[in-house]
PDB file of N, CA and C in Angstrom:
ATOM      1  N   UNK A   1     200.177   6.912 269.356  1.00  0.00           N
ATOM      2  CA  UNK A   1     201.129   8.000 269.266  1.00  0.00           C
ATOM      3  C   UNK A   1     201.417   8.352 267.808  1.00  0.00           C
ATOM      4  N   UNK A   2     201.536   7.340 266.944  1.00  0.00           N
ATOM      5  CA  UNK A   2     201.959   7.647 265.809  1.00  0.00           C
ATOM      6  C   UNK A   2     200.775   8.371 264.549  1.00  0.00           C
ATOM      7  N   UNK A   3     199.455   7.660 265.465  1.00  0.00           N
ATOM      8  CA  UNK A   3     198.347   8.451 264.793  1.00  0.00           C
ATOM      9  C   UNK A   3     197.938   9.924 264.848  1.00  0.00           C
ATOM     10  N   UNK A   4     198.512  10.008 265.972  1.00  0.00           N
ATOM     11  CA  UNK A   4     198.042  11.288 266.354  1.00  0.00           C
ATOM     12  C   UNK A   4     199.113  12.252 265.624  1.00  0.00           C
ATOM     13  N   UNK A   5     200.761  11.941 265.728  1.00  0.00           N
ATOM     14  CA  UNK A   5     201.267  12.876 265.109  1.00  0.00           C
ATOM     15  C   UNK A   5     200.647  12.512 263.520  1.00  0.00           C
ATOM     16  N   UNK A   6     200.321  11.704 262.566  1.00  0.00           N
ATOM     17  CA  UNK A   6     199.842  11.915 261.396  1.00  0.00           C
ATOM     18  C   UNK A   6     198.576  12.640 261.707  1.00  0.00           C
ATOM     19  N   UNK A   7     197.953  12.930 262.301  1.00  0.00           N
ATOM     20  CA  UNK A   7     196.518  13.458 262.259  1.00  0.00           C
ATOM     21  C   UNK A   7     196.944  15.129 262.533  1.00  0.00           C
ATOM     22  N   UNK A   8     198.159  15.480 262.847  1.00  0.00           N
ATOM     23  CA  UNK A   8     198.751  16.466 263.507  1.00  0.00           C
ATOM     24  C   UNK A   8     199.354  17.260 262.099  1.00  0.00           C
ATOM     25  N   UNK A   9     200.162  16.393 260.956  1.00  0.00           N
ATOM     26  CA  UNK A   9     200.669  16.635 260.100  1.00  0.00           C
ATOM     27  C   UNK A   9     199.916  16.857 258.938  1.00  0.00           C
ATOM     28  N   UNK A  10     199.116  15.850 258.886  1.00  0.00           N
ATOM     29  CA  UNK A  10     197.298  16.151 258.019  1.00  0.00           C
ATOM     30  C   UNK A  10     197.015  17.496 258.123  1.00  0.00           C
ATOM     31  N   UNK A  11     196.715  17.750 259.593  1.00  0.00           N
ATOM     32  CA  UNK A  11     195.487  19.020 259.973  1.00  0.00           C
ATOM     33  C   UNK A  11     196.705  20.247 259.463  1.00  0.00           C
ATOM     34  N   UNK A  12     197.797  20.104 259.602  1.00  0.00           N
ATOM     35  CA  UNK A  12     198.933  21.242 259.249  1.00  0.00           C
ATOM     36  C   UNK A  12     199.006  21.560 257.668  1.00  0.00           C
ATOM     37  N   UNK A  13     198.771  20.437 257.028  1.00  0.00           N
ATOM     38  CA  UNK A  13     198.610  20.754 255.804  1.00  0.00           C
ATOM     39  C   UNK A  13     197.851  21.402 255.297  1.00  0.00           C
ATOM     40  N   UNK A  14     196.516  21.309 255.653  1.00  0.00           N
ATOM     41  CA  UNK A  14     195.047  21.553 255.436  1.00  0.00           C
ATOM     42  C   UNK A  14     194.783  22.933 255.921  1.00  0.00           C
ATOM     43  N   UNK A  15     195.759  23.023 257.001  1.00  0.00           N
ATOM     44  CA  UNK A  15     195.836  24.766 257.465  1.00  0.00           C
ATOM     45  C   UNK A  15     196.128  25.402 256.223  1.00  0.00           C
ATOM     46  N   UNK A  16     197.356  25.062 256.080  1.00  0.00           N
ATOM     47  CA  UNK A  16     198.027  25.481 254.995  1.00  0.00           C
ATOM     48  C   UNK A  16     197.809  26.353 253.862  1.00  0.00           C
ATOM     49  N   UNK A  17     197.180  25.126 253.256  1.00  0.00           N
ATOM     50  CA  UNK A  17     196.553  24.918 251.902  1.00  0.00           C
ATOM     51  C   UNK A  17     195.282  26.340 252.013  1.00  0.00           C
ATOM     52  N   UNK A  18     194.560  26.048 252.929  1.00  0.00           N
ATOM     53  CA  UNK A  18     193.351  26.965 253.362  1.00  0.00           C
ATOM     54  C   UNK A  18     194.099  28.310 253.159  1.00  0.00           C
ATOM     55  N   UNK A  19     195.091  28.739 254.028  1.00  0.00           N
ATOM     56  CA  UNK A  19     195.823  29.690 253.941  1.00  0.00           C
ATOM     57  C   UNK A  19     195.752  30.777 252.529  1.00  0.00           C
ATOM     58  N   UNK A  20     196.495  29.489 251.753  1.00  0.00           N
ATOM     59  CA  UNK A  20     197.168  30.025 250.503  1.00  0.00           C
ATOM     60  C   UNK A  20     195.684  30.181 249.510  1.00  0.00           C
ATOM     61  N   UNK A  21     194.780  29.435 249.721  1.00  0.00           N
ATOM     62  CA  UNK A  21     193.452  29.861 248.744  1.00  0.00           C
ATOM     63  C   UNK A  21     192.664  30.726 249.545  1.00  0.00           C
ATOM     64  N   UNK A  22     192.791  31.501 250.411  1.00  0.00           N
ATOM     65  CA  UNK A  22     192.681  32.695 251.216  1.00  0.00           C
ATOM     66  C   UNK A  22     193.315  33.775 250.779  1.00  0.00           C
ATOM     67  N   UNK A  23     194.899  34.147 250.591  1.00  0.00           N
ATOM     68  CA  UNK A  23     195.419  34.752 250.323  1.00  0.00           C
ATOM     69  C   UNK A  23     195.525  35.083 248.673  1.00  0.00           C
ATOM     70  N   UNK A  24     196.012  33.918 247.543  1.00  0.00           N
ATOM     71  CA  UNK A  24     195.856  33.808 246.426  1.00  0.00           C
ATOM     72  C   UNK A  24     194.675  33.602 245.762  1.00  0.00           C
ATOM     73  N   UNK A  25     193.416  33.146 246.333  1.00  0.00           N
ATOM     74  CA  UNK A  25     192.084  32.335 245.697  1.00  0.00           C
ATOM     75  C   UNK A  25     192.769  30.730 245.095  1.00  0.00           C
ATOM     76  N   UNK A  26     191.390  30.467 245.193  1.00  0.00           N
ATOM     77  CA  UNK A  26     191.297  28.789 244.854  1.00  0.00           C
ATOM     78  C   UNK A  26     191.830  28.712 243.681  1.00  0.00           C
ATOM     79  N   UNK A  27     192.970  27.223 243.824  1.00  0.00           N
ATOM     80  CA  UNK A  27     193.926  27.563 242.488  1.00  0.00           C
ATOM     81  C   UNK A  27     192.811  27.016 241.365  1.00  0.00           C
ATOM     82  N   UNK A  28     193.216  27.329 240.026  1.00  0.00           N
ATOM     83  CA  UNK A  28     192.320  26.861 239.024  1.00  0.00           C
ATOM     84  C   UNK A  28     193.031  25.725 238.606  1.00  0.00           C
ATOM     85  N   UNK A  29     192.228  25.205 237.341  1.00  0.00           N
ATOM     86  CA  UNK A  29     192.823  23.590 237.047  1.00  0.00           C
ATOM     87  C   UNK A  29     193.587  24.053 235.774  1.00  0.00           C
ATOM     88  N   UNK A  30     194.930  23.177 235.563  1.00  0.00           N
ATOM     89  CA  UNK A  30     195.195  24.231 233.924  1.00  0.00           C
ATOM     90  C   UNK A  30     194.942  23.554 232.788  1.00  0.00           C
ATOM     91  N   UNK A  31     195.284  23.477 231.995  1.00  0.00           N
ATOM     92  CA  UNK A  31     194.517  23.289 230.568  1.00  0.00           C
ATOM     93  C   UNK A  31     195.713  23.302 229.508  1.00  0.00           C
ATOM     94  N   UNK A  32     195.742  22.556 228.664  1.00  0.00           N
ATOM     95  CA  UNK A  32     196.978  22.671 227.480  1.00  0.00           C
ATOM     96  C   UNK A  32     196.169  22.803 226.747  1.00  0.00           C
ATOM     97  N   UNK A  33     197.369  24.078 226.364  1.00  0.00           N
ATOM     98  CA  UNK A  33     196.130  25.577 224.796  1.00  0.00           C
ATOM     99  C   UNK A  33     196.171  24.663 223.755  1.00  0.00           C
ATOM    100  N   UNK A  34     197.072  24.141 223.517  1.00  0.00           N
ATOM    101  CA  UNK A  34     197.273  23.307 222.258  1.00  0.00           C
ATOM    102  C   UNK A  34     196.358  22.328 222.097  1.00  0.00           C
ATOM    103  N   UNK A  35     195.574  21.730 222.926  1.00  0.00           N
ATOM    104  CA  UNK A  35     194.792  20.504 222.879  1.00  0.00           C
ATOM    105  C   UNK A  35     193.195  21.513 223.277  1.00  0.00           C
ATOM    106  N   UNK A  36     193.088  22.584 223.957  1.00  0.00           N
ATOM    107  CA  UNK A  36     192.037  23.494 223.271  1.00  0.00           C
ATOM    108  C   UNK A  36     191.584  24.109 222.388  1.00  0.00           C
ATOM    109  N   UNK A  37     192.974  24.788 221.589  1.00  0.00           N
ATOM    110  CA  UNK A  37     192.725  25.239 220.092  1.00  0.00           C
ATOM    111  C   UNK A  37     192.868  24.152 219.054  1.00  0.00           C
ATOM    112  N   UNK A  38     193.180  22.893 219.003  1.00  0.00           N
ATOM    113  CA  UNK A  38     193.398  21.502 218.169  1.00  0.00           C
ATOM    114  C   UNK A  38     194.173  22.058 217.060  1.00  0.00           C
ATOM    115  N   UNK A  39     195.563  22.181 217.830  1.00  0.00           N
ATOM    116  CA  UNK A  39     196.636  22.945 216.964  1.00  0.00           C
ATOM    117  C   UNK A  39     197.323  21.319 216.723  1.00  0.00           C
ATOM    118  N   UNK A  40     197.348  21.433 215.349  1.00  0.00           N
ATOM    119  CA  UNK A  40     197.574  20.107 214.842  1.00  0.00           C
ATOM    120  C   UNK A  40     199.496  20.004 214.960  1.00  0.00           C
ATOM    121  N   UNK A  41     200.471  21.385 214.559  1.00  0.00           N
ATOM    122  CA  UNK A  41     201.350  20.703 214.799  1.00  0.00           C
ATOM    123  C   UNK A  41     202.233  22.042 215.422  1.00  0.00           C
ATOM    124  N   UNK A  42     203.058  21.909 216.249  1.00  0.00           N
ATOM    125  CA  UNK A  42     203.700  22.987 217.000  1.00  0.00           C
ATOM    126  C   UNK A  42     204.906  23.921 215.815  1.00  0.00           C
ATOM    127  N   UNK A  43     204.949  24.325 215.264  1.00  0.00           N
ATOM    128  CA  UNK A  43     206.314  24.950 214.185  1.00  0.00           C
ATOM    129  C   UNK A  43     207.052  25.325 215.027  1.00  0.00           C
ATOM    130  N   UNK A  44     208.282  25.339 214.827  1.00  0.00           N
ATOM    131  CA  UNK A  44     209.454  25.866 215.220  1.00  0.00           C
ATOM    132  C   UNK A  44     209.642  27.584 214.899  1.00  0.00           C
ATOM    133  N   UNK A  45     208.989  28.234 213.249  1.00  0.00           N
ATOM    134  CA  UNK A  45     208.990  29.152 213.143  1.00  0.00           C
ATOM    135  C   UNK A  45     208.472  30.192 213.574  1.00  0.00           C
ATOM    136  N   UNK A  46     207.148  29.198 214.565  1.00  0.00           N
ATOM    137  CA  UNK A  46     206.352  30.304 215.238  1.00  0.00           C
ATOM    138  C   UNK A  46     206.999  30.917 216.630  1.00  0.00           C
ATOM    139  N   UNK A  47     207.359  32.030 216.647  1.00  0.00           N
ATOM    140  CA  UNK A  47     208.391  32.191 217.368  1.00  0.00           C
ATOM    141  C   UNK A  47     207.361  33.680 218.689  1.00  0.00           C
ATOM    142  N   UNK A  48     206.316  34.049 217.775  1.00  0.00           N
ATOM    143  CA  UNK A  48     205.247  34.522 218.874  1.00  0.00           C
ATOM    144  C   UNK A  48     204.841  33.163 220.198  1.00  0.00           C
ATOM    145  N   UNK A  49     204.341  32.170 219.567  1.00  0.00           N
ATOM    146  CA  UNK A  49     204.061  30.848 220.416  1.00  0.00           C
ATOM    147  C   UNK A  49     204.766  30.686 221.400  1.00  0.00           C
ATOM    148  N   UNK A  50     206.034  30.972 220.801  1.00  0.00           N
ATOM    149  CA  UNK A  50     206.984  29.709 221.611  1.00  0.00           C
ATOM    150  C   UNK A  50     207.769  30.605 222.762  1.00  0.00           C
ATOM    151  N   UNK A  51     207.495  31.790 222.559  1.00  0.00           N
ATOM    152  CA  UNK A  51     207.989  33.116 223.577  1.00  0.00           C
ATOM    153  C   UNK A  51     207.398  32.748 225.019  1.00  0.00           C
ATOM    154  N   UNK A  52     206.592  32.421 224.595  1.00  0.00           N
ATOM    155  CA  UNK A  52     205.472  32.317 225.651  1.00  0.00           C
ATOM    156  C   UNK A  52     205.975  31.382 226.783  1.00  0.00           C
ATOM    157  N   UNK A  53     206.476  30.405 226.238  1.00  0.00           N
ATOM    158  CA  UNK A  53     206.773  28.870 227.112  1.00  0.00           C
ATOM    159  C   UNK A  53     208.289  29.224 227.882  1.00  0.00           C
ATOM    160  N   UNK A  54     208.854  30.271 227.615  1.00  0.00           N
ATOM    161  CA  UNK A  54     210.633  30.487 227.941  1.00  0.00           C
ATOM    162  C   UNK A  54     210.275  31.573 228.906  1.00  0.00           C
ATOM    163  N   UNK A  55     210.501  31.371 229.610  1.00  0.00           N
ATOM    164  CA  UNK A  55     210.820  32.494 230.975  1.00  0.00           C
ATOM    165  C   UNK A  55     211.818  33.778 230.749  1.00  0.00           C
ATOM    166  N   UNK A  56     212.317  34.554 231.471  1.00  0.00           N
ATOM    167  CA  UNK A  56     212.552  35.631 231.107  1.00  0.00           C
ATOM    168  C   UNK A  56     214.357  35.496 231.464  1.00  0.00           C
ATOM    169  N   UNK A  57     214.377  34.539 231.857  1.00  0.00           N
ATOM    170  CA  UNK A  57     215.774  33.762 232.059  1.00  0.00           C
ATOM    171  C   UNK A  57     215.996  32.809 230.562  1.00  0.00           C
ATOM    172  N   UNK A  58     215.332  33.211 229.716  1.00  0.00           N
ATOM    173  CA  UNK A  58     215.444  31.947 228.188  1.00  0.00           C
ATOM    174  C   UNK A  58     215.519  30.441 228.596  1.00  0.00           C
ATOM    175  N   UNK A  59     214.745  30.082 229.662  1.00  0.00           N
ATOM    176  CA  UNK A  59     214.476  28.582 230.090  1.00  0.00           C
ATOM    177  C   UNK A  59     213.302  28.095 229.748  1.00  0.00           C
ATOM    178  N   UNK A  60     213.151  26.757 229.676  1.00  0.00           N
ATOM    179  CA  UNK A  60     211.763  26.556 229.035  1.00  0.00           C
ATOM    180  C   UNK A  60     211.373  26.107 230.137  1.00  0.00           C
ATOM    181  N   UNK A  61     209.554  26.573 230.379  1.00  0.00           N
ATOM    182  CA  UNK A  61     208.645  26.821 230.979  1.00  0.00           C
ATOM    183  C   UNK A  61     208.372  24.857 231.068  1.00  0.00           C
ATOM    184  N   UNK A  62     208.464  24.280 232.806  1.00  0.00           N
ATOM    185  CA  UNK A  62     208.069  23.629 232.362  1.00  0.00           C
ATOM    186  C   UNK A  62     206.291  23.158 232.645  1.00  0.00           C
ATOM    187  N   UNK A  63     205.512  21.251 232.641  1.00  0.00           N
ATOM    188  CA  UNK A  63     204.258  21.292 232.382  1.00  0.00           C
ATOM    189  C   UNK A  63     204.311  21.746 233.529  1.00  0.00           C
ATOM    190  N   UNK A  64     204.388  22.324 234.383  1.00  0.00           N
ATOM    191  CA  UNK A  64     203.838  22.375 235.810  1.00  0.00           C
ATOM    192  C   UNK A  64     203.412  23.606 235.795  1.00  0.00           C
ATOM    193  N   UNK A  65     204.009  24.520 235.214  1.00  0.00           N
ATOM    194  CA  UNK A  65     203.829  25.775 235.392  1.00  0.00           C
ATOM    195  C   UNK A  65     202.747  26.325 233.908  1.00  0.00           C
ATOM    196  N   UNK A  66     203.089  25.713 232.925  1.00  0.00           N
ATOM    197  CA  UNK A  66     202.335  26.056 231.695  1.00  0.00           C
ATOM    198  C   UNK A  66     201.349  25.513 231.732  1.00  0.00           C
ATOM    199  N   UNK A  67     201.270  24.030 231.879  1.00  0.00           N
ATOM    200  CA  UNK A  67     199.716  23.479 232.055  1.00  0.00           C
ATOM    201  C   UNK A  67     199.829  22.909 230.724  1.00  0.00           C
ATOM    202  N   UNK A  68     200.685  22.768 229.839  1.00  0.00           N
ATOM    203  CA  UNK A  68     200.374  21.845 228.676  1.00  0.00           C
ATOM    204  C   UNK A  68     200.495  20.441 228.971  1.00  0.00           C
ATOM    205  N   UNK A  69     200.107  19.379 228.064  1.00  0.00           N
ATOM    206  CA  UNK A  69     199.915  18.161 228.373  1.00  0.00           C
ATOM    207  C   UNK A  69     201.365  17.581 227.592  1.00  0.00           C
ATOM    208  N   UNK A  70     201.711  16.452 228.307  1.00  0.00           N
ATOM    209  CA  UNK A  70     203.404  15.361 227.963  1.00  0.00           C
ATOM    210  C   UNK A  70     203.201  15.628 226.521  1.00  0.00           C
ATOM    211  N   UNK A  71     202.547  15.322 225.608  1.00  0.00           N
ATOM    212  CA  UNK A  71     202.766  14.940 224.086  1.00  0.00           C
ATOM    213  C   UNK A  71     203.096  16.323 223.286  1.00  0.00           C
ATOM    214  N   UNK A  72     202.250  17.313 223.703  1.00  0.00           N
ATOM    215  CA  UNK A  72     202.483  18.926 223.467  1.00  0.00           C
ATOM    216  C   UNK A  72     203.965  19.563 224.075  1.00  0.00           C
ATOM    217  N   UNK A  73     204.134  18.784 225.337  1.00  0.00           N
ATOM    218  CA  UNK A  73     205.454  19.911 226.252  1.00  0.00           C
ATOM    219  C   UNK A  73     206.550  19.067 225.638  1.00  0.00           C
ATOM    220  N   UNK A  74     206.495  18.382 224.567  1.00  0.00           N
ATOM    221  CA  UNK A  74     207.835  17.344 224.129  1.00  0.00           C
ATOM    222  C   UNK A  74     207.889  17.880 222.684  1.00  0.00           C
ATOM    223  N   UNK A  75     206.892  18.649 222.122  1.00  0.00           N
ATOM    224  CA  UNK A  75     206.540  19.115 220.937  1.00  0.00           C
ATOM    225  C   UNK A  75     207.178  20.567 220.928  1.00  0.00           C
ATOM    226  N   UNK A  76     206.829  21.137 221.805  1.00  0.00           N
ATOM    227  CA  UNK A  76     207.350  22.273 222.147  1.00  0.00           C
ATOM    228  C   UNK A  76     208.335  22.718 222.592  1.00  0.00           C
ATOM    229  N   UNK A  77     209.267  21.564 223.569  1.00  0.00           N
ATOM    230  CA  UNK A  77     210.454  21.415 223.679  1.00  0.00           C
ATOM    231  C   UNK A  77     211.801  21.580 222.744  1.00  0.00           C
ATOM    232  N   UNK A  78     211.013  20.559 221.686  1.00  0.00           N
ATOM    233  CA  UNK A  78     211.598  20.216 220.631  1.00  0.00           C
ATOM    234  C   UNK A  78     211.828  21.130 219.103  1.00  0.00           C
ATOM    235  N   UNK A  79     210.596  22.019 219.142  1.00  0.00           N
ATOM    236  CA  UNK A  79     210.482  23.531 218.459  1.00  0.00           C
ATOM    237  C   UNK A  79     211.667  24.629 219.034  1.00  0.00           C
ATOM    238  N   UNK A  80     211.462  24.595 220.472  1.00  0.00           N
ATOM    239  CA  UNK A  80     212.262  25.472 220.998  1.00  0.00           C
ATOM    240  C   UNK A  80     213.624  25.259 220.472  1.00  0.00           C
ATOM    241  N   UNK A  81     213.960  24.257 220.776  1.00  0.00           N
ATOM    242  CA  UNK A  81     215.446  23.488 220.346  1.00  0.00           C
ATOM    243  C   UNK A  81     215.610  23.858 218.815  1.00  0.00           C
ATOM    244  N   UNK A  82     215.062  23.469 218.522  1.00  0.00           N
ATOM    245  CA  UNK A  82     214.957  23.967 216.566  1.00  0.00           C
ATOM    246  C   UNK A  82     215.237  25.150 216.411  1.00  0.00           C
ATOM    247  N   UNK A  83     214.595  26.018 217.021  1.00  0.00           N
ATOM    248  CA  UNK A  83     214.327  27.398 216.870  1.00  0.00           C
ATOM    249  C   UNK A  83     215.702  28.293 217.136  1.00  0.00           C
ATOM    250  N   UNK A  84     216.411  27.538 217.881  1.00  0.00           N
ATOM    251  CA  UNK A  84     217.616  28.040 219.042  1.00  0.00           C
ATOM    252  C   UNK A  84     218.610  27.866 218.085  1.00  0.00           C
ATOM    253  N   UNK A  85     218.663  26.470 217.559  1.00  0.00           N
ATOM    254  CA  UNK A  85     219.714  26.322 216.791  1.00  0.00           C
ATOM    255  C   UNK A  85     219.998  26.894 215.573  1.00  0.00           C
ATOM    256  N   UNK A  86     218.294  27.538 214.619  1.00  0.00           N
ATOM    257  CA  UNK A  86     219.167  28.376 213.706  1.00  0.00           C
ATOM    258  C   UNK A  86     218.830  29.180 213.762  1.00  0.00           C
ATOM    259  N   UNK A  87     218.415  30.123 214.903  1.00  0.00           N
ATOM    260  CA  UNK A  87     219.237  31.427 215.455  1.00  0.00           C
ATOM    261  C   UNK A  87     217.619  32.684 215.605  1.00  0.00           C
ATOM    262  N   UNK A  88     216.140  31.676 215.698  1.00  0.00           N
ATOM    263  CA  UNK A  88     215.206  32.447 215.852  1.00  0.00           C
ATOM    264  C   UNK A  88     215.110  32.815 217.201  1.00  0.00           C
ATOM    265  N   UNK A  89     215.138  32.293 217.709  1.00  0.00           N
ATOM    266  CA  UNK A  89     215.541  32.284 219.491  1.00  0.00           C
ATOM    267  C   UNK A  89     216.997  32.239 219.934  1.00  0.00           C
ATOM    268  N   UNK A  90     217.110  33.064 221.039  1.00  0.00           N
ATOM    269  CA  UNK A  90     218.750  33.017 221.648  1.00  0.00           C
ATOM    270  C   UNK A  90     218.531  32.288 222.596  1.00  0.00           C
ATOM    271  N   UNK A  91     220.035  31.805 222.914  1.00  0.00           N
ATOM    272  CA  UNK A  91     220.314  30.399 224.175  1.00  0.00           C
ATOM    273  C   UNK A  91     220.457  31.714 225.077  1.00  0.00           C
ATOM    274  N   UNK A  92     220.926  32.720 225.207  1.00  0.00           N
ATOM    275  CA  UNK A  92     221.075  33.620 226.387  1.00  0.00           C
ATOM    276  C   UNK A  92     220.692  35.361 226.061  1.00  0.00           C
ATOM    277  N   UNK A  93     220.521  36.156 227.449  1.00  0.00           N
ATOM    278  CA  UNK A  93     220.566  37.185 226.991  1.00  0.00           C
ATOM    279  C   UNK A  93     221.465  38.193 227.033  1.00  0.00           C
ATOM    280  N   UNK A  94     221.796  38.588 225.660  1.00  0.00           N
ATOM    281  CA  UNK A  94     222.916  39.447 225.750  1.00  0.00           C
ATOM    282  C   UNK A  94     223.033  41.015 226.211  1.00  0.00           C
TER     283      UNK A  94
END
């Protein structure tokens, strides 16, 4: 009994999934730009860059959605923060 509902919950997933790379296409794999272009260090001043990672709500983008890797999204985190505090980036929009 208990196999069958897992074999039940499996096959539901797998619907699923099929579904959504039907409708959207097969997701791609992502990639952190920073460790493709061998950008040696993230600046805070670069404020084209860092636009990029903040959503349109001024939240930072996180790896899930950007695709950068832990050592880069803590780098970039940390720019952002810099950036905010003396006043290249806003905490909100006015």
């Amino acid at each position: 009994m208990i196999a069958v509902a897992m074999y039940k919950r499996e096959r539901k997933t797998l619907v699923k999934r099929r579904d959504k790379d039907l409708e959207f296409g097969p997701m791609r794999k992502k990639f952190c730009r920073f460790c493709v272009e061998k950008v040696k260090d993230i600046d805070y001043k670069d404020i084209k860059r860092l636009e990029k990672f903040i959503n349109d709500r001024l939240k930072m983008i996180s790896r899930k959605y950007s695709g950068t890797c832990a050592k880069h999204q803590r780098k970039v985190s940390t720019a952002i923060k810099h950036a905010r505090y003396i006043g290249l980036l806003p905490y909100v929009r006015t």
